[in-house]
N, C-alpha and C. Protein backbone atom coordinates (compact mmCIF):
# COMPACT_ATOMS: atom_id res chain seq x y z
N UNK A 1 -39.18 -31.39 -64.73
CA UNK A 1 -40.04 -30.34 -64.24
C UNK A 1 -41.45 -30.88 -64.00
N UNK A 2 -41.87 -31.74 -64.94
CA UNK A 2 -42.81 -32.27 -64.64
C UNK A 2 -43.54 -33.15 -63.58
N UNK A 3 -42.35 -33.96 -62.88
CA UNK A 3 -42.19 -34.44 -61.65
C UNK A 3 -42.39 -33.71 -60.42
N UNK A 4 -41.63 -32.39 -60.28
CA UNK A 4 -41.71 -31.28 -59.94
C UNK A 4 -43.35 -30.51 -59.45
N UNK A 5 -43.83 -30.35 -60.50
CA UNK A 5 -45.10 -29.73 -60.28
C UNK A 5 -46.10 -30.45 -60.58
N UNK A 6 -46.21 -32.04 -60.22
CA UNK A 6 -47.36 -32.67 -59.57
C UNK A 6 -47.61 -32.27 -58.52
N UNK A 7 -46.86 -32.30 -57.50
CA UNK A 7 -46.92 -32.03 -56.49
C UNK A 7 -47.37 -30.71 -55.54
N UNK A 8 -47.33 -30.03 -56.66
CA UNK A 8 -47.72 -28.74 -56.55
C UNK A 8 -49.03 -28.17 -56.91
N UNK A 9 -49.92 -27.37 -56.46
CA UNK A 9 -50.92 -26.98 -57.14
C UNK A 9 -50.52 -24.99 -56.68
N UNK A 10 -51.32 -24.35 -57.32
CA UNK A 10 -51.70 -22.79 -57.21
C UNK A 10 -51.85 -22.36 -56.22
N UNK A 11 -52.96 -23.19 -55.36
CA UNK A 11 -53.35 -22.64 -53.91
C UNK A 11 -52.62 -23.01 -53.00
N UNK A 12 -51.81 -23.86 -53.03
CA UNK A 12 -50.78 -23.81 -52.06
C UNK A 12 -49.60 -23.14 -52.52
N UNK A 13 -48.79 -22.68 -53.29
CA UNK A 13 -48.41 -22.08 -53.70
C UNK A 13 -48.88 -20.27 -53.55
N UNK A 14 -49.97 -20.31 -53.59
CA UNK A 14 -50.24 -18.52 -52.72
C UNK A 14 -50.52 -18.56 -51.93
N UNK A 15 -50.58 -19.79 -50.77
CA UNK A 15 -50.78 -19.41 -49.26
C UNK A 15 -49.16 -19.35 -48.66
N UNK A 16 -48.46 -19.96 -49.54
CA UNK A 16 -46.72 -20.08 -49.27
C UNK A 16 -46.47 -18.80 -49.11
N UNK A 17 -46.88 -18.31 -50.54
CA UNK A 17 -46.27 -16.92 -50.85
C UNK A 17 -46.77 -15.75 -49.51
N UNK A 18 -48.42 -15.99 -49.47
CA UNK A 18 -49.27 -14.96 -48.28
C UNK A 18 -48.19 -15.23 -47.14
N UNK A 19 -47.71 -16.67 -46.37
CA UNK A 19 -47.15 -16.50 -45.51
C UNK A 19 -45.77 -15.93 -45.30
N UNK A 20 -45.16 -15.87 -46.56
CA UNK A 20 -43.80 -15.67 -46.65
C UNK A 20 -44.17 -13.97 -46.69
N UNK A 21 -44.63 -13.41 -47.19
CA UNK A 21 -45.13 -12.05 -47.48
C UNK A 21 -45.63 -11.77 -45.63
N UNK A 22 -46.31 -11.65 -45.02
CA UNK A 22 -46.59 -11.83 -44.08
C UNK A 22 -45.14 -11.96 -43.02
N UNK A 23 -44.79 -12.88 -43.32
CA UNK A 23 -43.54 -12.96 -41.98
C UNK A 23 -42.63 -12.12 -41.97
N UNK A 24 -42.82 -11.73 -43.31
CA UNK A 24 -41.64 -10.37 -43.38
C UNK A 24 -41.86 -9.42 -43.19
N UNK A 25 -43.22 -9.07 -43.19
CA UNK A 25 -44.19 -7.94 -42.62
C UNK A 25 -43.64 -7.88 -41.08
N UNK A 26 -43.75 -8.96 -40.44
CA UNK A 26 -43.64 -8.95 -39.35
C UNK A 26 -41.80 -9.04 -38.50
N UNK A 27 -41.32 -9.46 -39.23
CA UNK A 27 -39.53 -9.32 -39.47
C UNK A 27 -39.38 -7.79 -39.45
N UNK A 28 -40.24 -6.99 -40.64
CA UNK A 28 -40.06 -5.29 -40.79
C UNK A 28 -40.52 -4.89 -39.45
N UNK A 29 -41.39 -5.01 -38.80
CA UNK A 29 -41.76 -4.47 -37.96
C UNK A 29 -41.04 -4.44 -36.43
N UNK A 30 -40.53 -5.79 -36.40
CA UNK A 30 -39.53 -6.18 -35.47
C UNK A 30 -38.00 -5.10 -35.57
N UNK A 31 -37.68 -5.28 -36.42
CA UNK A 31 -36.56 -4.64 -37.42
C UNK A 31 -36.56 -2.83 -36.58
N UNK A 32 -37.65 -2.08 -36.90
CA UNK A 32 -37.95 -1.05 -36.89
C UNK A 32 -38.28 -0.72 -35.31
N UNK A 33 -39.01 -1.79 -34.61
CA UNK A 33 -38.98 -1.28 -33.30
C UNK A 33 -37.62 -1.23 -32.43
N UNK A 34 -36.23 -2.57 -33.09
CA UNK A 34 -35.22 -2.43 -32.28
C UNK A 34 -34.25 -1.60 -32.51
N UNK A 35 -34.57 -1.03 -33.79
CA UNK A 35 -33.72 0.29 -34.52
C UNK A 35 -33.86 1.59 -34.28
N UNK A 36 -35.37 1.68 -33.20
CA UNK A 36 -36.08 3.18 -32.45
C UNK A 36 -34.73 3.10 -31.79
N UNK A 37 -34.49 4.24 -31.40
CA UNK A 37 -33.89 4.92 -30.52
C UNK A 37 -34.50 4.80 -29.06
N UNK A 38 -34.21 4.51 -27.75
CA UNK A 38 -35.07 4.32 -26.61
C UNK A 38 -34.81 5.97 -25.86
N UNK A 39 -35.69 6.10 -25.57
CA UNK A 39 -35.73 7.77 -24.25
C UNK A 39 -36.11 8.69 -25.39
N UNK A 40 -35.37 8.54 -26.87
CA UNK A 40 -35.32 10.03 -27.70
C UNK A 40 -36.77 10.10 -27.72
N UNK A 41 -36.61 11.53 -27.86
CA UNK A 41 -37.98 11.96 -28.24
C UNK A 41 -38.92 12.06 -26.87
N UNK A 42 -38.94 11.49 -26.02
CA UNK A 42 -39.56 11.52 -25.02
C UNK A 42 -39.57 12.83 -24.17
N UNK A 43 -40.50 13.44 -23.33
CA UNK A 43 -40.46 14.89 -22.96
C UNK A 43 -40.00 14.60 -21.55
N UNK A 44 -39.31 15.22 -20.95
CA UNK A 44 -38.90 15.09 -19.68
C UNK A 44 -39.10 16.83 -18.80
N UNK A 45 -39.55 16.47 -17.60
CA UNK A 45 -40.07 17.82 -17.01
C UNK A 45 -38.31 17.87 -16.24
N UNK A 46 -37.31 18.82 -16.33
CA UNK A 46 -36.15 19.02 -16.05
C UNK A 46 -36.28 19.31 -14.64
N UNK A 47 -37.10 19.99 -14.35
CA UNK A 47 -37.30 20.10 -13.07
C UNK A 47 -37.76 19.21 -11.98
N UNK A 48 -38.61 18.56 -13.03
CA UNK A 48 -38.84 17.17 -11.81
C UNK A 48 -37.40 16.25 -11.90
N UNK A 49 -36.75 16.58 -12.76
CA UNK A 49 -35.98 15.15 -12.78
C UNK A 49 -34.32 15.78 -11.54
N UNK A 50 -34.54 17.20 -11.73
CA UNK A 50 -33.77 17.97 -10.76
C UNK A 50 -33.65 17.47 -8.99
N UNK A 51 -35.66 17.26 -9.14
CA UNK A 51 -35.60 17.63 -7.87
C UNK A 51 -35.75 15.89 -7.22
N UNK A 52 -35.79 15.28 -8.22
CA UNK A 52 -35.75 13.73 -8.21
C UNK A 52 -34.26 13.51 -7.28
N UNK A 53 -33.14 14.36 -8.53
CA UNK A 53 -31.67 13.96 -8.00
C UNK A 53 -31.49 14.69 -6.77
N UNK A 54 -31.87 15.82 -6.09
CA UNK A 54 -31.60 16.28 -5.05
C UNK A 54 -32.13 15.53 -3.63
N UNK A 55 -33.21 14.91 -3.99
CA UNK A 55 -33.46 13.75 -3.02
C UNK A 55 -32.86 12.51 -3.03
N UNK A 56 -32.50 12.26 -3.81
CA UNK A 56 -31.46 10.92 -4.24
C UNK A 56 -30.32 11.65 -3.44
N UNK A 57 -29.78 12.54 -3.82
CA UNK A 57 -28.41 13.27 -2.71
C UNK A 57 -28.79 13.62 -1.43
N UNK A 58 -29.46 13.53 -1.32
CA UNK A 58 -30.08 13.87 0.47
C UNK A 58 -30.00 12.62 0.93
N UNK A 59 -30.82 11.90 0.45
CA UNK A 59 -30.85 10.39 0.95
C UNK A 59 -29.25 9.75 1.43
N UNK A 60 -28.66 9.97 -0.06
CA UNK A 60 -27.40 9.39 0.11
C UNK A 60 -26.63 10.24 1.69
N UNK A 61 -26.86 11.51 1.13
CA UNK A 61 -26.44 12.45 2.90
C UNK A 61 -26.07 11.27 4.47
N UNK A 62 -27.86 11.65 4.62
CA UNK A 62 -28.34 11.08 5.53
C UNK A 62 -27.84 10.16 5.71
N UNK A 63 -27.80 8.88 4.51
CA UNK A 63 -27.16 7.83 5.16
C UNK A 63 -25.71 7.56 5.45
N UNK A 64 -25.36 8.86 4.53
CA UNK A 64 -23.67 8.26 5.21
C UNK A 64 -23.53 9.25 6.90
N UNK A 65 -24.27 10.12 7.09
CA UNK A 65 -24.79 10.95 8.61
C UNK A 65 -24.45 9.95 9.75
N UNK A 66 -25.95 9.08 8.94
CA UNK A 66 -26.07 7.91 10.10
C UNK A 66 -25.03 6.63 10.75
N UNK A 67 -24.73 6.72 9.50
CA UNK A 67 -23.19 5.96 9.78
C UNK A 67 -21.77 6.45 10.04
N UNK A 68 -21.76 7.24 10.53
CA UNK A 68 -20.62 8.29 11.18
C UNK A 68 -20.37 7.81 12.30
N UNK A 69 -18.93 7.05 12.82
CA UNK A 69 -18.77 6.20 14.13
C UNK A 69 -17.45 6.89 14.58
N UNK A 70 -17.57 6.29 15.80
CA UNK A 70 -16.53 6.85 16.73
C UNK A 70 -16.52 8.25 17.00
N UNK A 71 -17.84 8.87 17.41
CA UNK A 71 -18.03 10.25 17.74
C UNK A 71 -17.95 10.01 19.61
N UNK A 72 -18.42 8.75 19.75
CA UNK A 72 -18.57 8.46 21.71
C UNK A 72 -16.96 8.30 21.91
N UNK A 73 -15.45 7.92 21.05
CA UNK A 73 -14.96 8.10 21.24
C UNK A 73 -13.80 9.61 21.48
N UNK A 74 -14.40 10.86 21.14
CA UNK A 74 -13.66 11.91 21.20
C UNK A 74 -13.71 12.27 22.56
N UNK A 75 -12.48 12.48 23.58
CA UNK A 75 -11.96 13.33 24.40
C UNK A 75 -12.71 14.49 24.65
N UNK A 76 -13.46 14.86 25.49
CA UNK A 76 -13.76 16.11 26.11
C UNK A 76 -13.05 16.94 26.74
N UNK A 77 -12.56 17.79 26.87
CA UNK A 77 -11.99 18.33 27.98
C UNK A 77 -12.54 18.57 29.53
N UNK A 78 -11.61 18.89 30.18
CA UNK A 78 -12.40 18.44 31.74
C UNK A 78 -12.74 20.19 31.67
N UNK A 79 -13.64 20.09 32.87
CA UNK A 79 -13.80 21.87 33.30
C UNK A 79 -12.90 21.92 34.46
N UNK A 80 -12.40 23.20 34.39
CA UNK A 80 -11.40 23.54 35.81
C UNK A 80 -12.12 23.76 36.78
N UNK A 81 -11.04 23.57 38.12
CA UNK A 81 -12.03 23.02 39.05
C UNK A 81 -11.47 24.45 40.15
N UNK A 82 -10.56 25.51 39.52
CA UNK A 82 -10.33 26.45 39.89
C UNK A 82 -10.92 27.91 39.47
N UNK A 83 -11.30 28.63 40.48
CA UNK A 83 -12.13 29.76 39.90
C UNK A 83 -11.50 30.77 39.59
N UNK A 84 -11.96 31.57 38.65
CA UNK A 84 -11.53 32.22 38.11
C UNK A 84 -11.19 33.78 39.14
N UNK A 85 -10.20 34.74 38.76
CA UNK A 85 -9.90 35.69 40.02
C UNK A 85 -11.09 36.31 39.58
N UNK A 86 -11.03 37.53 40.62
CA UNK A 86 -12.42 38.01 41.25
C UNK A 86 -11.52 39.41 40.87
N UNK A 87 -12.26 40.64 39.99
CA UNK A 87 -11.73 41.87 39.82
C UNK A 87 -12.61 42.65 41.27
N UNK A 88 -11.83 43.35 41.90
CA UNK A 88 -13.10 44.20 43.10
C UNK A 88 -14.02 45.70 42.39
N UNK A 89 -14.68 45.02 42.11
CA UNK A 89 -16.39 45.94 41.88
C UNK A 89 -15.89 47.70 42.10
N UNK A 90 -15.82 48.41 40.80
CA UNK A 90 -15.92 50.02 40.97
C UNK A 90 -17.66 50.24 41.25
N UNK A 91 -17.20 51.00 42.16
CA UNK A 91 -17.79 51.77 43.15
C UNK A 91 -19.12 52.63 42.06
N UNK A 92 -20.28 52.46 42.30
CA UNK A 92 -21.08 53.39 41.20
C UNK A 92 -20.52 55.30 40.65
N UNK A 93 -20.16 55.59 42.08
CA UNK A 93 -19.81 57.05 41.99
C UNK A 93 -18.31 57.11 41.19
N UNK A 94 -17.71 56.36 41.23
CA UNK A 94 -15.79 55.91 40.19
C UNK A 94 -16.14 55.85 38.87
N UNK A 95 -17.22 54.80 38.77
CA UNK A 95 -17.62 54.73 37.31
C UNK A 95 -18.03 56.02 36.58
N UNK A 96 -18.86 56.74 37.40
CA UNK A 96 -19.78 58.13 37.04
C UNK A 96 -18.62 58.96 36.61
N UNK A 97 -17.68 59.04 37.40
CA UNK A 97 -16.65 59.92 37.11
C UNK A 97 -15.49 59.55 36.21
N UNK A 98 -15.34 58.33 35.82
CA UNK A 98 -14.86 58.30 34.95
C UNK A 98 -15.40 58.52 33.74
N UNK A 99 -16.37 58.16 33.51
CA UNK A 99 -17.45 58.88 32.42
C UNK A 99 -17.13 59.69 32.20
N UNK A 100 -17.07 60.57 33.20
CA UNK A 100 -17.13 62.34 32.96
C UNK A 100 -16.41 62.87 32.33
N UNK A 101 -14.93 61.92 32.82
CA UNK A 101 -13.93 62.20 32.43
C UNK A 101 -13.44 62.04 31.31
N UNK A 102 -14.07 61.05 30.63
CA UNK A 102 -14.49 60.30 29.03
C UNK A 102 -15.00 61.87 28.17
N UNK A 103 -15.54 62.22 28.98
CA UNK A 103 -16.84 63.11 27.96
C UNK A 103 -15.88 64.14 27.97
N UNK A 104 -15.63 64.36 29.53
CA UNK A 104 -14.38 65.67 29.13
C UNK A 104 -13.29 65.78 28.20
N UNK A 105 -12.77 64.75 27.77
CA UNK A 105 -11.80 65.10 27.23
C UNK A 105 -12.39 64.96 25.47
N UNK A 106 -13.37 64.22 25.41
CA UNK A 106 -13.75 64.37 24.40
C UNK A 106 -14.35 65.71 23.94
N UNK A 107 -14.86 66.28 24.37
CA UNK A 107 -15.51 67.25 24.43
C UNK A 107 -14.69 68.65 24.03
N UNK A 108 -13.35 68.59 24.82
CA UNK A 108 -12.19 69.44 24.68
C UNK A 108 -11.13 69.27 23.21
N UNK A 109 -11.81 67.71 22.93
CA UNK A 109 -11.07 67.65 21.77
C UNK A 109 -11.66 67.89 20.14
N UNK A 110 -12.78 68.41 20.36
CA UNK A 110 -13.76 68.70 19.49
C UNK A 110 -13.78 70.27 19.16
């Protein structure tokens, strides 16, 4: 033992100890920040984060919009190149009287 603690004195011996005391200070502290929980606790406005995702889904929209192909390939139909028949035009005074005749019978059935 005596061999031992020549080599040794007090003051190095409590700067050992200060550092060893010390690093573990700093070990605890390490320790404790990777053991937090990350996000908890944190306040989040729900509504912003709502309206965050609804633009994130728009975006996404749009871009699959823009990439929509083979629309220059769809078939149109042609327009006919035949006209349509022609009914011949009642007469203003036909119309009047059929009216009348509308009202009359309604009228009788009341």
């Amino acid at each position: 033992m005596k061999a031992a603690h020549e080599n040794m004195d007090i003051d190095k011996v409590d700067d050992l100890m200060a550092d060893i005391t010390e690093q573990q200070e700093v070990a605890q502290e390490i320790s404790d920040v990777i053991s937090r929980p990350i996000g908890f606790g944190d306040e989040f406005d729900e509504d912003d984060l709502m309206a965050e995702l609804e633009e994130l889904e728009q975006e996404e929209l749009d871009k699959n919009l823009l990439e929509i192909q083979g629309a220059e390939d769809v078939p149109l139909p042609s327009v006919p190149s035949t006209s349509l028949p022609s009914r011949p035009a009642k007469k203003k005074e036909e119309e009047d009287e059929d009216d009348m005749a509308d009202l009359e019978a309604w009228a009788a059935a009341n």
